[in-house]
N, C-alpha and C. Protein backbone atom coordinates (compact mmCIF):
# COMPACT_ATOMS: atom_id res chain seq x y z
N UNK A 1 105.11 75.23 -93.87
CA UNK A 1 104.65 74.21 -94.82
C UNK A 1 105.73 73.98 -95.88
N UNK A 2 105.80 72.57 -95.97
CA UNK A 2 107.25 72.90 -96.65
C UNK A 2 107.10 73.11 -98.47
N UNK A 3 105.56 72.34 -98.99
CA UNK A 3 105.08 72.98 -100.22
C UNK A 3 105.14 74.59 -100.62
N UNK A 4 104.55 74.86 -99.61
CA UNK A 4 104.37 76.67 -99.98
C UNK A 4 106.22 76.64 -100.01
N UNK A 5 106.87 76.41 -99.09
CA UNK A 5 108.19 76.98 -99.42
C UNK A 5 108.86 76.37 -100.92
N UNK A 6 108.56 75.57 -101.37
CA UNK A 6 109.27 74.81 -102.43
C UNK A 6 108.43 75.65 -103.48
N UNK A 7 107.67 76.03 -103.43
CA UNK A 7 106.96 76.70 -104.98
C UNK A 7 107.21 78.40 -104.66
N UNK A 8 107.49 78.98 -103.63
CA UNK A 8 107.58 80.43 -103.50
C UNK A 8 109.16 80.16 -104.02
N UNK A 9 109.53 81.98 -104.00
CA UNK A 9 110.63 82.14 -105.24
C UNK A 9 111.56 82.37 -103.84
N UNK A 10 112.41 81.82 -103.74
CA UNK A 10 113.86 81.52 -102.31
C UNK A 10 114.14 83.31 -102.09
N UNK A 11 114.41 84.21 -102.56
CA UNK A 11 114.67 85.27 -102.14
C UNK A 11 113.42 85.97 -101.45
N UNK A 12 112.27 85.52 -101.32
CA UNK A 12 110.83 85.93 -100.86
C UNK A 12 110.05 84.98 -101.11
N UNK A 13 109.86 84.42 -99.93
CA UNK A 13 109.14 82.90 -99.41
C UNK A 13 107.69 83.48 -98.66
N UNK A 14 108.10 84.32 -97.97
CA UNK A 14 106.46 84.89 -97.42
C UNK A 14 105.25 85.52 -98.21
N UNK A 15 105.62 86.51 -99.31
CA UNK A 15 104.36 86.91 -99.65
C UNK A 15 103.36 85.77 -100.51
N UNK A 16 103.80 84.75 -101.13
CA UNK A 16 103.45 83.53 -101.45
C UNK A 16 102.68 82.66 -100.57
N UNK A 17 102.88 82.47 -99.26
CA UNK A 17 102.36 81.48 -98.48
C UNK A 17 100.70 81.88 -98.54
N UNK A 18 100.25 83.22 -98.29
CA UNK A 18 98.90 83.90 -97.75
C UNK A 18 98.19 83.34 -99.12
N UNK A 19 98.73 83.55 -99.99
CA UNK A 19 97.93 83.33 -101.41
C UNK A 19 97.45 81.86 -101.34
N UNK A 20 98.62 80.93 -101.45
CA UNK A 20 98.34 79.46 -101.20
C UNK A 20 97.27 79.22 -100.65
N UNK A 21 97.23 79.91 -99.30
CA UNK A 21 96.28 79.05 -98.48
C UNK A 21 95.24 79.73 -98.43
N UNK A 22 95.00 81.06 -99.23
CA UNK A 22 93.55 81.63 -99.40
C UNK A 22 93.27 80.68 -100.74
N UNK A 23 94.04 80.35 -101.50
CA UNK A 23 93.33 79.39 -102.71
C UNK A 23 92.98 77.98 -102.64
N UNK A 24 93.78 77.92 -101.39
CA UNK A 24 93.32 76.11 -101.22
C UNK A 24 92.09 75.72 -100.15
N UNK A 25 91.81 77.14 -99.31
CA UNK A 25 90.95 77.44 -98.54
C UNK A 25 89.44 77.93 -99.11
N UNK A 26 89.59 78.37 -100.08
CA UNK A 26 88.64 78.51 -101.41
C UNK A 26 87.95 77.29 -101.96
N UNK A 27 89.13 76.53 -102.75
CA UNK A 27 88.88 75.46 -103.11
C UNK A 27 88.10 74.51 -102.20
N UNK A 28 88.65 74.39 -101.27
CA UNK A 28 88.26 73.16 -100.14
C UNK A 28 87.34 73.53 -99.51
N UNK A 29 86.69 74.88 -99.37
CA UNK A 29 84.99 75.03 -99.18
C UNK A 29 84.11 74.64 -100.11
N UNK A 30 84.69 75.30 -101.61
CA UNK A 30 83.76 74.46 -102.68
C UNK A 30 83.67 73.16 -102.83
N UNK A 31 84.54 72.57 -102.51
CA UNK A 31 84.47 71.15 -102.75
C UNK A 31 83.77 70.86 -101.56
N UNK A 32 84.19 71.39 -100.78
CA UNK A 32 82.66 71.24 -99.34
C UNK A 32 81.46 71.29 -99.82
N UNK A 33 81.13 72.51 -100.19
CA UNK A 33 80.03 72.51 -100.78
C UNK A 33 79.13 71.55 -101.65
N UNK A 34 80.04 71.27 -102.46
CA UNK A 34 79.36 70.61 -103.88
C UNK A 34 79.17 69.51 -103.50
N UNK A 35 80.04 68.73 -102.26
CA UNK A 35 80.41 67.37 -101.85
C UNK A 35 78.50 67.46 -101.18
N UNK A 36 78.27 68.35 -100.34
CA UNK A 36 77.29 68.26 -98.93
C UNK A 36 75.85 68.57 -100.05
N UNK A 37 75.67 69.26 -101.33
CA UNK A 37 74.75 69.14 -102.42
C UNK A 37 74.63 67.75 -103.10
N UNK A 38 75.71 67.37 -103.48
CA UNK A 38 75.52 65.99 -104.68
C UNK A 38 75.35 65.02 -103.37
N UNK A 39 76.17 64.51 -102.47
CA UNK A 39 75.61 63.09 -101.78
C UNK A 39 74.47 63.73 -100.89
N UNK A 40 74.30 64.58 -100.24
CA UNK A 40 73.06 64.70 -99.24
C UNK A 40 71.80 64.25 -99.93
């Protein structure tokens, strides 16, 4: 992903990526959520 690489620090690009996408994977269930409560 070329985001995760542009915001992780160039000498260690990997331990950064797992975080990203457990937080955006977080996010984007809640917003699932809240989305499938408020219009349903």
């Amino acid at each position: 992903m070329v985001l995760g690489r542009q915001w992780a620090h160039p000498t260690r690009p990997e331990p950064l990526l797992p975080e990203i996408a457990k937080e955006t994977n977080a996010l984007f269930r809640l917003a699932l959520v809240f989305a499938t409560h408020w219009f349903a």
